[in-house]
PDB file of N, CA and C in Angstrom:
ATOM      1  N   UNK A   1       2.336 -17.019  12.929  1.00  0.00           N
ATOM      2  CA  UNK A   1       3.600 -16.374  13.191  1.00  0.00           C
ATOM      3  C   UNK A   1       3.451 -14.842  13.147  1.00  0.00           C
ATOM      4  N   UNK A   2       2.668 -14.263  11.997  1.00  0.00           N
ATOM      5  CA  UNK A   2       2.293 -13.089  12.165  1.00  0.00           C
ATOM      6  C   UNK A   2       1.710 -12.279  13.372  1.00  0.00           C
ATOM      7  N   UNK A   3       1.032 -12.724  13.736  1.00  0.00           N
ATOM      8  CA  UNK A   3       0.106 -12.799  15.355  1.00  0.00           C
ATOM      9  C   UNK A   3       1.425 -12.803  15.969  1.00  0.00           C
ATOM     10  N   UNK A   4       1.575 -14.291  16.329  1.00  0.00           N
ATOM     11  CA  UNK A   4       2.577 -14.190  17.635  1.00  0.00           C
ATOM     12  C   UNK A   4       4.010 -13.782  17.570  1.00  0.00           C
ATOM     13  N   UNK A   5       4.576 -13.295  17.079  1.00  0.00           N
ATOM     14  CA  UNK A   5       5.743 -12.562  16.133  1.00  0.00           C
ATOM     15  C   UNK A   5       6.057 -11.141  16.060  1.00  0.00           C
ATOM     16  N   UNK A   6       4.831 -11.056  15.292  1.00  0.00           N
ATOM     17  CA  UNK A   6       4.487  -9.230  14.929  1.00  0.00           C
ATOM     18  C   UNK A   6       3.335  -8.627  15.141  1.00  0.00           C
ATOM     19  N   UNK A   7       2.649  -9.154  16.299  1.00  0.00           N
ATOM     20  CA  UNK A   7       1.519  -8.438  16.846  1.00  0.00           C
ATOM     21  C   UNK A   7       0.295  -8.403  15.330  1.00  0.00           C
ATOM     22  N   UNK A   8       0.287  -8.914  14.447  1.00  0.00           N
ATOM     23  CA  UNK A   8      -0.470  -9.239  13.450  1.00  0.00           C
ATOM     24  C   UNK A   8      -0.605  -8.216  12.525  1.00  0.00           C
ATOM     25  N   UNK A   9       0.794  -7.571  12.691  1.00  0.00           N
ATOM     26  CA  UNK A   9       1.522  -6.093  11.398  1.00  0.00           C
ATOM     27  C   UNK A   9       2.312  -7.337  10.321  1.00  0.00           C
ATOM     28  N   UNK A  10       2.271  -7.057   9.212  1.00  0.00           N
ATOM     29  CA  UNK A  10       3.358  -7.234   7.974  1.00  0.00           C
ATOM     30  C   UNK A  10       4.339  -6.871   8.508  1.00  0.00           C
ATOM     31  N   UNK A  11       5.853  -7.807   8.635  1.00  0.00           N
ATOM     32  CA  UNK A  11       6.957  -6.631   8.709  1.00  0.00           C
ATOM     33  C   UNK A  11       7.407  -5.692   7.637  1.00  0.00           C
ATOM     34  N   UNK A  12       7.977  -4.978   7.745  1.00  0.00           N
ATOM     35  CA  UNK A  12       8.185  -4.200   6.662  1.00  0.00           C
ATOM     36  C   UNK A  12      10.014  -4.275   6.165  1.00  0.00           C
ATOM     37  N   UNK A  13      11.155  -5.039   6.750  1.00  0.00           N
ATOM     38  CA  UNK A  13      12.212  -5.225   6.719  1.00  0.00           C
ATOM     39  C   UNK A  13      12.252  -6.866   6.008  1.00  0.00           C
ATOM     40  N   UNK A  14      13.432  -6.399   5.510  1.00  0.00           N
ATOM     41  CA  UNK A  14      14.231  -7.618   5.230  1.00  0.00           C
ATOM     42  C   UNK A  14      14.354  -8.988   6.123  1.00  0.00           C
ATOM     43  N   UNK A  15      14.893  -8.325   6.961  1.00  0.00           N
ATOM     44  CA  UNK A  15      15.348  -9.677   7.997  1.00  0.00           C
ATOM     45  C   UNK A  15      13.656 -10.112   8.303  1.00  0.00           C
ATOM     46  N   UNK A  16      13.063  -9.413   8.650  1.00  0.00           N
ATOM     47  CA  UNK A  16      11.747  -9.946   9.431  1.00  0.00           C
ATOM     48  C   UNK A  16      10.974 -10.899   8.321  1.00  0.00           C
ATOM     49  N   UNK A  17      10.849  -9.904   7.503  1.00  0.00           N
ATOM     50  CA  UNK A  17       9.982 -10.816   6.221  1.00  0.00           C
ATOM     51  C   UNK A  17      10.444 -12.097   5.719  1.00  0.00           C
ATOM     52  N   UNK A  18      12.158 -12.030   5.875  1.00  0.00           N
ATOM     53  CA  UNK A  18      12.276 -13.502   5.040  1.00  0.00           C
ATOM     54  C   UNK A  18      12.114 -14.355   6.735  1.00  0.00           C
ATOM     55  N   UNK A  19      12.132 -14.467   7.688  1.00  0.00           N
ATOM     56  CA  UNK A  19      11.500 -14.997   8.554  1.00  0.00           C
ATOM     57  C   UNK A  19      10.404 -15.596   8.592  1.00  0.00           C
ATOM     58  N   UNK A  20       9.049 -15.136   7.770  1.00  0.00           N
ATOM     59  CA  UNK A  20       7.922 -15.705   7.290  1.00  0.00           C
ATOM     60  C   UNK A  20       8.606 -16.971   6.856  1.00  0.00           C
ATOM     61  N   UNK A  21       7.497 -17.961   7.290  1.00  0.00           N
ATOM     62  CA  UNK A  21       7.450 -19.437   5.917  1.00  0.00           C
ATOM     63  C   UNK A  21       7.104 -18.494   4.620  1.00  0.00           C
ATOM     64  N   UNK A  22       8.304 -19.235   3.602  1.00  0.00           N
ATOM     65  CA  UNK A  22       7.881 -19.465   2.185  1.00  0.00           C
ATOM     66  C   UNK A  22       8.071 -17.932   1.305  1.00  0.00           C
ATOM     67  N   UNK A  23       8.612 -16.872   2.463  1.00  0.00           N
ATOM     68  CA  UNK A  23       9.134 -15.944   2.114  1.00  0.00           C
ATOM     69  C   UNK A  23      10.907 -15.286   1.890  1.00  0.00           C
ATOM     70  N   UNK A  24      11.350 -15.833   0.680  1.00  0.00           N
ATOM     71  CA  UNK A  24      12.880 -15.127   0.412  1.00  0.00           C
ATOM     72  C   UNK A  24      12.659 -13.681   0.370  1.00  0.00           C
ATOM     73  N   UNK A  25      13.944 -13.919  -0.367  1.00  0.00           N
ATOM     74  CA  UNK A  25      14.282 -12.250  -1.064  1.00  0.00           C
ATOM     75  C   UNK A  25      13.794 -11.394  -1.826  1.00  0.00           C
ATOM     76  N   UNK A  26      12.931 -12.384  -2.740  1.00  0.00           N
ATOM     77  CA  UNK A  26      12.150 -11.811  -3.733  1.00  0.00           C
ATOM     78  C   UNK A  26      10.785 -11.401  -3.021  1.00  0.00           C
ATOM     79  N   UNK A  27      10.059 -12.203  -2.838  1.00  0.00           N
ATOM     80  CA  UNK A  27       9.001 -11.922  -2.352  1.00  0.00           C
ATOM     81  C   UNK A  27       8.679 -10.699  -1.341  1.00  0.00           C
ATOM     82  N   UNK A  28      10.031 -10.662  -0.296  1.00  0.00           N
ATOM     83  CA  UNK A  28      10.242  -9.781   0.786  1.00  0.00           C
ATOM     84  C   UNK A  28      10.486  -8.650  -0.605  1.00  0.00           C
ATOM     85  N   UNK A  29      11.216  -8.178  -0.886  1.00  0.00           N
ATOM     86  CA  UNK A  29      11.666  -6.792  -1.907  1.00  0.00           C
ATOM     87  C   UNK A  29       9.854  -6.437  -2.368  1.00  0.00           C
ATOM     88  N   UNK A  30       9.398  -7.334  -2.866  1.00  0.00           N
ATOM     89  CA  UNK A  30       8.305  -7.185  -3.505  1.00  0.00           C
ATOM     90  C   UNK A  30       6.943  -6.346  -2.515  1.00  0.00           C
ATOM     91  N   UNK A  31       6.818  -6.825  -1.481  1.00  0.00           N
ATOM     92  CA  UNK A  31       6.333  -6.976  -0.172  1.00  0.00           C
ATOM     93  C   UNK A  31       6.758  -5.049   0.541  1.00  0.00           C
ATOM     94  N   UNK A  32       8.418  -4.957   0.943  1.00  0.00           N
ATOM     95  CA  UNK A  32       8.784  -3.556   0.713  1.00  0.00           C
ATOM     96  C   UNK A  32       8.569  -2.630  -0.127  1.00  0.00           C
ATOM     97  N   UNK A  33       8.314  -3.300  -1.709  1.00  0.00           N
ATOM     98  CA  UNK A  33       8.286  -2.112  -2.114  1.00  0.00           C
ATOM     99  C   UNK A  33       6.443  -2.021  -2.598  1.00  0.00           C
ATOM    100  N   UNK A  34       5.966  -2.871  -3.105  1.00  0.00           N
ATOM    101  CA  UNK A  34       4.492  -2.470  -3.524  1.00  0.00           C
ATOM    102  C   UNK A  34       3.583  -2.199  -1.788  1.00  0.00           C
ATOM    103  N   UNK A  35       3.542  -2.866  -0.597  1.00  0.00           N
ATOM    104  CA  UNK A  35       2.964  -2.349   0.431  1.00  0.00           C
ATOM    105  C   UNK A  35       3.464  -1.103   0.864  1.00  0.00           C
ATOM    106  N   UNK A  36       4.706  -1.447   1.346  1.00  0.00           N
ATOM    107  CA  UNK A  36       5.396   0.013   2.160  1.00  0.00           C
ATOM    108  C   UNK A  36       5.828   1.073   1.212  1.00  0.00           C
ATOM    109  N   UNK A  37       6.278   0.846   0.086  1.00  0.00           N
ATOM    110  CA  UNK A  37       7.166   1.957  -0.793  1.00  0.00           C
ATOM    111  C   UNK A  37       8.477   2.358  -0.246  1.00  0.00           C
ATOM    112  N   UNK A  38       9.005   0.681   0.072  1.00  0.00           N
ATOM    113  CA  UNK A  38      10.352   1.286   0.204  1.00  0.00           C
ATOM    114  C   UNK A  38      11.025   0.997  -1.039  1.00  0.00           C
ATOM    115  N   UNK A  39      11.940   1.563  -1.112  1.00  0.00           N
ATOM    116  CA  UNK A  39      13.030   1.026  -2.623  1.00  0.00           C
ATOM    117  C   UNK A  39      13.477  -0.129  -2.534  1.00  0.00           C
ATOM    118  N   UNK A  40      13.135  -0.978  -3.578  1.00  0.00           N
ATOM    119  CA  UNK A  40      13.979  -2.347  -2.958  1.00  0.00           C
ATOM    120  C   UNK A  40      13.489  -3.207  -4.660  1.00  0.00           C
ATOM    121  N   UNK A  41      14.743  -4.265  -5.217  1.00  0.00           N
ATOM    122  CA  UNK A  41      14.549  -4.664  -6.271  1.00  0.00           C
ATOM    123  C   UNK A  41      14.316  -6.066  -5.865  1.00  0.00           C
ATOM    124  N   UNK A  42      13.295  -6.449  -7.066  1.00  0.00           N
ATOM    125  CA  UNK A  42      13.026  -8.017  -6.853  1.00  0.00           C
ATOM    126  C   UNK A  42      13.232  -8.617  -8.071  1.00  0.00           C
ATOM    127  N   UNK A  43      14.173  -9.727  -7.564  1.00  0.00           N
ATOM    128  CA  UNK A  43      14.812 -10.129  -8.509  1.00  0.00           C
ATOM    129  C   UNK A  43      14.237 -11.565  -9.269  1.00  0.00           C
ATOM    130  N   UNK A  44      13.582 -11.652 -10.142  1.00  0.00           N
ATOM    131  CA  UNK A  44      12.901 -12.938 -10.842  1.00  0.00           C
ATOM    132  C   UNK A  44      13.461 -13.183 -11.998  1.00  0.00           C
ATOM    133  N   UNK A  45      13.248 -13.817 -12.521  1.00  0.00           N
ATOM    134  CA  UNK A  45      14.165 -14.759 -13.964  1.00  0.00           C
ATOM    135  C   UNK A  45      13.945 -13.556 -15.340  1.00  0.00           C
ATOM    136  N   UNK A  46      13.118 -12.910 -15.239  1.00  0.00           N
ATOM    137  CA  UNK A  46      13.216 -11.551 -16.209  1.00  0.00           C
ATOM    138  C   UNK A  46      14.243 -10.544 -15.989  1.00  0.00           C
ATOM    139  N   UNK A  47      14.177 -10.084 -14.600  1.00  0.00           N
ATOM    140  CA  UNK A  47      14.796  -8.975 -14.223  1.00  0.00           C
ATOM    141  C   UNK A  47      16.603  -9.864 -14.086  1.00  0.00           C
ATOM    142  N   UNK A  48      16.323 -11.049 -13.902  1.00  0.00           N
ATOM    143  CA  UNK A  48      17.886 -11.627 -14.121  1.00  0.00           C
ATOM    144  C   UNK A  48      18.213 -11.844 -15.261  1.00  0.00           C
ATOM    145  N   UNK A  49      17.689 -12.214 -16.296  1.00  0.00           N
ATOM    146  CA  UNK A  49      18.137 -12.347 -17.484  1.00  0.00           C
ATOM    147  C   UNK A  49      18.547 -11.000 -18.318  1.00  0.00           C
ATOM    148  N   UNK A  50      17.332 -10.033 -18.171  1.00  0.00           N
ATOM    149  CA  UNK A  50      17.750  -8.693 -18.795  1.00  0.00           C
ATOM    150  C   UNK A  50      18.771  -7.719 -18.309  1.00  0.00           C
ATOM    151  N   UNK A  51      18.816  -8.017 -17.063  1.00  0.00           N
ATOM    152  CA  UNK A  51      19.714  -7.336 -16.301  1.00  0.00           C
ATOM    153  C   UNK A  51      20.969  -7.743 -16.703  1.00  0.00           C
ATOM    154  N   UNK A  52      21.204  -8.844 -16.788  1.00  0.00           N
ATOM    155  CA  UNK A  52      22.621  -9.512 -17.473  1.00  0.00           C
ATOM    156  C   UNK A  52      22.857  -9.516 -18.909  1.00  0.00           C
ATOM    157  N   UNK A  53      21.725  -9.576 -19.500  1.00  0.00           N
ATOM    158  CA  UNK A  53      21.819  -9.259 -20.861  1.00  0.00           C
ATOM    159  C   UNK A  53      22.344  -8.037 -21.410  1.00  0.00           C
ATOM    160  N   UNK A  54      21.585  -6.992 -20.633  1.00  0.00           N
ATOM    161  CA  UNK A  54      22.418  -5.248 -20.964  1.00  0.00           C
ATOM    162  C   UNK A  54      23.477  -4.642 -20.326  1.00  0.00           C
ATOM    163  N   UNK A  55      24.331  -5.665 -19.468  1.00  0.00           N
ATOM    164  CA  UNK A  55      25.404  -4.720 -18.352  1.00  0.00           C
ATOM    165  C   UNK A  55      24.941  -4.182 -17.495  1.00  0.00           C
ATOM    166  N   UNK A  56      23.924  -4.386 -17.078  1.00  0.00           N
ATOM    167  CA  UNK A  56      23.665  -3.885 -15.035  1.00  0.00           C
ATOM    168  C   UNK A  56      23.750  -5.032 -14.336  1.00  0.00           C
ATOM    169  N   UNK A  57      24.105  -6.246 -14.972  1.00  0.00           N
ATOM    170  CA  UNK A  57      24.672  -6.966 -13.564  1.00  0.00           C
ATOM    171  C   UNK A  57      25.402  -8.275 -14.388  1.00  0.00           C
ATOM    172  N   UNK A  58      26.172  -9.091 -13.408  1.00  0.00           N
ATOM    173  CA  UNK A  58      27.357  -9.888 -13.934  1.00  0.00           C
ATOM    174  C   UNK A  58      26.984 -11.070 -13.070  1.00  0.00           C
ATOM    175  N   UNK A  59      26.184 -11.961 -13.159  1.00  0.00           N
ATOM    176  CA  UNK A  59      25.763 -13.007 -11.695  1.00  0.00           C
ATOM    177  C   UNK A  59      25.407 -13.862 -12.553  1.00  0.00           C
ATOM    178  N   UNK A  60      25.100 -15.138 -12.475  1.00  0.00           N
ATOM    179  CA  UNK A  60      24.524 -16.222 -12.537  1.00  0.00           C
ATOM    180  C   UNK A  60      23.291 -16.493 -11.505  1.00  0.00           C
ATOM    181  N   UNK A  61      23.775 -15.731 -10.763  1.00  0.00           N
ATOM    182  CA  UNK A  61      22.228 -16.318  -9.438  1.00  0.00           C
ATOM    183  C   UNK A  61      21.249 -14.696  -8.446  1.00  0.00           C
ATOM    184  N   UNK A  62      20.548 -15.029  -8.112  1.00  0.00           N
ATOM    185  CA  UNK A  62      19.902 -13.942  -8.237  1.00  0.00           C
ATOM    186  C   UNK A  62      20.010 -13.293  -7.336  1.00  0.00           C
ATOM    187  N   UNK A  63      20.787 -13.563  -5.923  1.00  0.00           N
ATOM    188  CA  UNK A  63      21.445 -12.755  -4.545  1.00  0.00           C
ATOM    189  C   UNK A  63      22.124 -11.916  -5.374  1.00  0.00           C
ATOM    190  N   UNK A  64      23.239 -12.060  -6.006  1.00  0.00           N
ATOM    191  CA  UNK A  64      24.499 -11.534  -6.753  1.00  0.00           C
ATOM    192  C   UNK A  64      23.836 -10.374  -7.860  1.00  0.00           C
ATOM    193  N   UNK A  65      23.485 -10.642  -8.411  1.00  0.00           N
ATOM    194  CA  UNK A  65      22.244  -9.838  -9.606  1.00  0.00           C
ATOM    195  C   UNK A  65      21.534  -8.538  -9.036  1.00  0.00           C
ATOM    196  N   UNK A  66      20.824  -9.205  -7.602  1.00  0.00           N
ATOM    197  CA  UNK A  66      20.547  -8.040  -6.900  1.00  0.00           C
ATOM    198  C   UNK A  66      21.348  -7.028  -6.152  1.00  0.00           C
ATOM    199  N   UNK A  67      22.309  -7.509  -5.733  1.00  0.00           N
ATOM    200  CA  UNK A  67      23.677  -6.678  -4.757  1.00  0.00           C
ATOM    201  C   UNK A  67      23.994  -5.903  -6.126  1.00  0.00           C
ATOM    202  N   UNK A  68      24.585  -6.845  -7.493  1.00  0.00           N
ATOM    203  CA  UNK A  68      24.971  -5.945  -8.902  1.00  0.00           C
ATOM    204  C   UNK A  68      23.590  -4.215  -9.130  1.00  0.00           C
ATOM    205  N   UNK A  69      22.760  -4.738  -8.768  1.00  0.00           N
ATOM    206  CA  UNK A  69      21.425  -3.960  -9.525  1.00  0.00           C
ATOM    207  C   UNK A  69      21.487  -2.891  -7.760  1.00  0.00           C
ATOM    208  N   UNK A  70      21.501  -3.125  -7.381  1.00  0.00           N
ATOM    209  CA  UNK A  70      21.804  -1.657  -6.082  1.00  0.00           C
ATOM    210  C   UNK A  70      22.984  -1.261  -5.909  1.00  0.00           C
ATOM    211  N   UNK A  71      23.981  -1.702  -6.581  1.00  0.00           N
ATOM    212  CA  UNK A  71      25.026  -0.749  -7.045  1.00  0.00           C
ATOM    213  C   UNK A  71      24.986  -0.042  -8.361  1.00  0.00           C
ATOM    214  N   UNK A  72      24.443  -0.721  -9.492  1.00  0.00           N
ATOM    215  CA  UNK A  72      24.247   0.219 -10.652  1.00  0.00           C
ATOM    216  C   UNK A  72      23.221   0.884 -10.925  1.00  0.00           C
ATOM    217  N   UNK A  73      22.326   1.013 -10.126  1.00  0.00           N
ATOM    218  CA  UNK A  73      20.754   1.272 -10.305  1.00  0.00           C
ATOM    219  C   UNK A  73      20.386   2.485  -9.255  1.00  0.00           C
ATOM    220  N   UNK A  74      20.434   3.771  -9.207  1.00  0.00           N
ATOM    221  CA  UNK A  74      19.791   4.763  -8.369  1.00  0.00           C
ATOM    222  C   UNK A  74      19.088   4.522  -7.460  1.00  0.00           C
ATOM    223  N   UNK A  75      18.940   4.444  -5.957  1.00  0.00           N
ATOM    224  CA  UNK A  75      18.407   4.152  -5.338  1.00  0.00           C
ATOM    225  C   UNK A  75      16.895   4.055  -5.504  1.00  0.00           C
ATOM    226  N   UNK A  76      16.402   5.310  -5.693  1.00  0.00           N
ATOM    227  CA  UNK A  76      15.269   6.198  -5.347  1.00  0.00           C
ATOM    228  C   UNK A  76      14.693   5.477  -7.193  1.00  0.00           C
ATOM    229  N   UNK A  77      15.203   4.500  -7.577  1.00  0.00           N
ATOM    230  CA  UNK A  77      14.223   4.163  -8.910  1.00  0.00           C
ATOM    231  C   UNK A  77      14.398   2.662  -9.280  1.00  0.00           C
ATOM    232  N   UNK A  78      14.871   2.287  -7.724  1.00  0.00           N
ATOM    233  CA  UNK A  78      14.860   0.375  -7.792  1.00  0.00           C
ATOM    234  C   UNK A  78      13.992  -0.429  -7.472  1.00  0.00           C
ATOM    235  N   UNK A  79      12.577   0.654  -7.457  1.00  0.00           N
ATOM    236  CA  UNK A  79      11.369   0.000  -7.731  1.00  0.00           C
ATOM    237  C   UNK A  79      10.663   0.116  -8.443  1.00  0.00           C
ATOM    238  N   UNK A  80      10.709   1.246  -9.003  1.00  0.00           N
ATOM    239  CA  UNK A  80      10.367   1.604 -10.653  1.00  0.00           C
ATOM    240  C   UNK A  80      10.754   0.889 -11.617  1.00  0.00           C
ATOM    241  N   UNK A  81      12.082   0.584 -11.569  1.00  0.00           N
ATOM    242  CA  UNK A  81      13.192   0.182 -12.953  1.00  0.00           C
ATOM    243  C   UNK A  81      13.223  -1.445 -12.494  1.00  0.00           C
ATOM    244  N   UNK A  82      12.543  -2.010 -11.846  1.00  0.00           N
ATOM    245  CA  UNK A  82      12.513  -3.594 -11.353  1.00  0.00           C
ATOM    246  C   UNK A  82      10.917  -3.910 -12.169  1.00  0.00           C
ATOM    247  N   UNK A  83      10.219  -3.244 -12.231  1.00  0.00           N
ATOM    248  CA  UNK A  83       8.908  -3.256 -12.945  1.00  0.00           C
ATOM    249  C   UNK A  83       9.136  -3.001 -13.837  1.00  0.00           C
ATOM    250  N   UNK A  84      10.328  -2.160 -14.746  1.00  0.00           N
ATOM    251  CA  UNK A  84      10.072  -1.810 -15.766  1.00  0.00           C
ATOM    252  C   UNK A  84      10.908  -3.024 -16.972  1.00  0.00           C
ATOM    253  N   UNK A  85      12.054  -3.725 -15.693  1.00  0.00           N
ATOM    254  CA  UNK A  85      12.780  -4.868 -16.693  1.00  0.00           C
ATOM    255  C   UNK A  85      11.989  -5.696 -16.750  1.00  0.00           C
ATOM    256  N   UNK A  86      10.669  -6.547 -15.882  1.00  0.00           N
ATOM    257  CA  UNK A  86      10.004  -7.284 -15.636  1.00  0.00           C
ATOM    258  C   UNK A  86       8.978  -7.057 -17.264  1.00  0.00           C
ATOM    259  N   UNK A  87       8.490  -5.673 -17.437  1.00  0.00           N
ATOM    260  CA  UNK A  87       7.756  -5.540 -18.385  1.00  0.00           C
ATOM    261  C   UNK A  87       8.815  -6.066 -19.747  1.00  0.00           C
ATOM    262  N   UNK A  88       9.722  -5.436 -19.702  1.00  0.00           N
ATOM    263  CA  UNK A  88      10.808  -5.787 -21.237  1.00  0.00           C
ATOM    264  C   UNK A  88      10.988  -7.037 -20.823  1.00  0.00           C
ATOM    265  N   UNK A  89      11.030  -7.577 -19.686  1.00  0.00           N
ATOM    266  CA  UNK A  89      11.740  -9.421 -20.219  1.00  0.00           C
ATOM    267  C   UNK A  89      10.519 -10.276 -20.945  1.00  0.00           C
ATOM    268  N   UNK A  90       9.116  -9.568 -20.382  1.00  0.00           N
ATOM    269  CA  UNK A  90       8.017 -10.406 -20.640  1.00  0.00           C
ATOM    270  C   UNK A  90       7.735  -9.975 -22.476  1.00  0.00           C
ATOM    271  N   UNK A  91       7.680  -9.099 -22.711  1.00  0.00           N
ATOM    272  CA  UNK A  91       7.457  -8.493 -23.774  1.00  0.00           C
ATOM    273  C   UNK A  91       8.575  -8.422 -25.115  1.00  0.00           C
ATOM    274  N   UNK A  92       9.438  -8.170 -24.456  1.00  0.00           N
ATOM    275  CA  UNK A  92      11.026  -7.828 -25.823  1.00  0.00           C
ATOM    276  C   UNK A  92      11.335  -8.835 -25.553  1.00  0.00           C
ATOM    277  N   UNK A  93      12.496  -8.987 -24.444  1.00  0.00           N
ATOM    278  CA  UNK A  93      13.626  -9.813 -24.110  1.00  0.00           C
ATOM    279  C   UNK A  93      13.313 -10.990 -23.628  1.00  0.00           C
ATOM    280  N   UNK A  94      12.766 -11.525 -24.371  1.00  0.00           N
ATOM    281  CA  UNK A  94      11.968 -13.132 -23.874  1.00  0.00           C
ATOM    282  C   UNK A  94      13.302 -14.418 -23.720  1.00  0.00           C
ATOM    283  N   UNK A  95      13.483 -15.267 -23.295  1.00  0.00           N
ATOM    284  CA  UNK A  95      13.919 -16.231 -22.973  1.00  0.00           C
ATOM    285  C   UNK A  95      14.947 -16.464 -23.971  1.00  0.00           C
ATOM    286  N   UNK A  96      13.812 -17.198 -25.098  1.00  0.00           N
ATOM    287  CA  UNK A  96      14.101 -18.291 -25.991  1.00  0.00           C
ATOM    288  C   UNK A  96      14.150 -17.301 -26.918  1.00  0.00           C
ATOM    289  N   UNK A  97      13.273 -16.518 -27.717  1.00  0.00           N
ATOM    290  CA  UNK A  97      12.943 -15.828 -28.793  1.00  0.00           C
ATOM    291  C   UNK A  97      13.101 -13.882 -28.407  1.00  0.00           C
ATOM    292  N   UNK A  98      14.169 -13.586 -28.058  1.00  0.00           N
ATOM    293  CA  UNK A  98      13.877 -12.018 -27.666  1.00  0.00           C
ATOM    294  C   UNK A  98      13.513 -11.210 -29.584  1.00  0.00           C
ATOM    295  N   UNK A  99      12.997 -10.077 -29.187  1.00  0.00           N
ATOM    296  CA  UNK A  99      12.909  -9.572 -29.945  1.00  0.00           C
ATOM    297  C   UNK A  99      13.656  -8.688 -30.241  1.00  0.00           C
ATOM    298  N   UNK A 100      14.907  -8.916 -30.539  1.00  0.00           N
ATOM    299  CA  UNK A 100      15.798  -8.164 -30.933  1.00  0.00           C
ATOM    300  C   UNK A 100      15.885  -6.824 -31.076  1.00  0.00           C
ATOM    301  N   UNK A 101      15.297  -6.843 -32.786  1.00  0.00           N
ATOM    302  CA  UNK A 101      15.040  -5.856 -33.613  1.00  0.00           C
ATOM    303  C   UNK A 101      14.252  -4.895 -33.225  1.00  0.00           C
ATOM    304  N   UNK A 102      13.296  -4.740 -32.466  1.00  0.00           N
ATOM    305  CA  UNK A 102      12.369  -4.123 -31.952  1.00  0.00           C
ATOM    306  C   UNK A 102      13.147  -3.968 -30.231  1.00  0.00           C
ATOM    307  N   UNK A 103      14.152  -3.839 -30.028  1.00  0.00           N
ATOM    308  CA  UNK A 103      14.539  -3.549 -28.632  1.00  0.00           C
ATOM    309  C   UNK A 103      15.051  -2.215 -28.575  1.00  0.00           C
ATOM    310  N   UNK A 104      14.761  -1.458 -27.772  1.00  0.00           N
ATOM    311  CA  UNK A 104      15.885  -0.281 -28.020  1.00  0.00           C
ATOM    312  C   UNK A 104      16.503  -0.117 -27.399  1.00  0.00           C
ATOM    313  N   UNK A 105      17.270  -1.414 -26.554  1.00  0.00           N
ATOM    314  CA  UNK A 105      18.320  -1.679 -25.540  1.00  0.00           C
ATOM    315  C   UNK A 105      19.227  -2.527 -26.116  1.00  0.00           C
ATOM    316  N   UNK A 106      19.225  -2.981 -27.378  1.00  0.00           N
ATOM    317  CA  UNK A 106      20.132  -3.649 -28.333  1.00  0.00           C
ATOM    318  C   UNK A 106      21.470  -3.008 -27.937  1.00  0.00           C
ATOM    319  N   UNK A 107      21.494  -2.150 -28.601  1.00  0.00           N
ATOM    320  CA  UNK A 107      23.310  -1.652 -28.492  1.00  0.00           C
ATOM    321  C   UNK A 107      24.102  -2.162 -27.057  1.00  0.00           C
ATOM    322  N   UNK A 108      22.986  -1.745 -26.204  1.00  0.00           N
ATOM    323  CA  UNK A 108      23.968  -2.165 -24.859  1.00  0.00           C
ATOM    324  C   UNK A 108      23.748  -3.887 -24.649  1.00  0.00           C
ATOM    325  N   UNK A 109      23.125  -4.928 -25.187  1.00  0.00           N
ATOM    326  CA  UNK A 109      23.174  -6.053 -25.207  1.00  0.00           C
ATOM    327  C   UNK A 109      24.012  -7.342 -25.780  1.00  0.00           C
ATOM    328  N   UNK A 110      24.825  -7.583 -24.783  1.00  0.00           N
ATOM    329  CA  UNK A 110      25.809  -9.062 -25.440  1.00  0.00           C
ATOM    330  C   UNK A 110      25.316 -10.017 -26.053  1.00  0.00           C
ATOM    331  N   UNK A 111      23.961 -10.513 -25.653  1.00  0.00           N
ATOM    332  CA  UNK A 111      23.882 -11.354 -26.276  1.00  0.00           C
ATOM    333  C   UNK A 111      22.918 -11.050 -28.098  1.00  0.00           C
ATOM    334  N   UNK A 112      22.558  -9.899 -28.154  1.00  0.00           N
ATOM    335  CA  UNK A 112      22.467  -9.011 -29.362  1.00  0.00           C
ATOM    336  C   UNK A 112      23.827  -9.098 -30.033  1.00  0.00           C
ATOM    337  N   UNK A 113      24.722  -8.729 -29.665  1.00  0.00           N
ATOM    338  CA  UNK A 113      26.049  -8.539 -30.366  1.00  0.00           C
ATOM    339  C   UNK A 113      26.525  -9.763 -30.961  1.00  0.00           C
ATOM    340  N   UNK A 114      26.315 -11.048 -29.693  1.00  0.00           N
ATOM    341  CA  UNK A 114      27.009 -12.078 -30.661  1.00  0.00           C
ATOM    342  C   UNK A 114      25.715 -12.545 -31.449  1.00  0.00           C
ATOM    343  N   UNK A 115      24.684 -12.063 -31.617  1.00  0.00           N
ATOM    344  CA  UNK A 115      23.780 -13.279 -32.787  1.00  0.00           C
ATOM    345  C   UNK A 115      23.903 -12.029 -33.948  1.00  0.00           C
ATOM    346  N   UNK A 116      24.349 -11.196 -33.804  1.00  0.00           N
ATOM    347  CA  UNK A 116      24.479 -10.512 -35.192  1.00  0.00           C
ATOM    348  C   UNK A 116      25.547 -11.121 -36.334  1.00  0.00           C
TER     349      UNK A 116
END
């Protein structure tokens, strides 16, 4: 498909990329922003959980999460700050066991507030 499609270029857009087999939203954002360097957030079960955890986004699902996170999130650092929740969900803000105490995003966190 690449070949006969796109002359055997990566696209570099949205629409084109999720066109690939086996390529959504995530993958495409991912794709924009580490090949091309465009701004673009990718949204995975870290960056959804933390993101909802501190007030930058209000979704259950991860279309919604992302539309939330490019309205509250500076353009020009929604590929920076998508790597950087990815690092805190893996590290602090884990699933099952976050590390609370050691967060220094506590204050702005609901679900911090109610286990206190």
């Amino acid at each position: 498909m690449l070949i006969r499609e796109f002359d055997g270029k990566v696209p570099d857009n949205m629409k084109d990329l999720t066109k690939l087999p086996g390529v959504g939203r995530k993958t495409a954002n991912v794709v924009m922003s580490n090949a091309f360097g465009i701004d673009a957030i990718a949204v995975d079960t870290h960056v959804q959980r933390v993101s909802n955890r501190i007030g930058l986004a209000n979704s259950k699902d991860v279309l919604n999460t992302e539309k939330d996170l490019r309205k509250n999130l500076p353009k020009e650092k929604w590929s920076k700050l998508h790597h950087q929740i990815i690092a805190h969900g893996r590290k602090i803000c884990k699933a099952r066991n976050p590390l609370c105490e050691e967060c220094d995003l506590k204050d702005l966190c609901e679900d911090y507030k109610e286990r206190k």
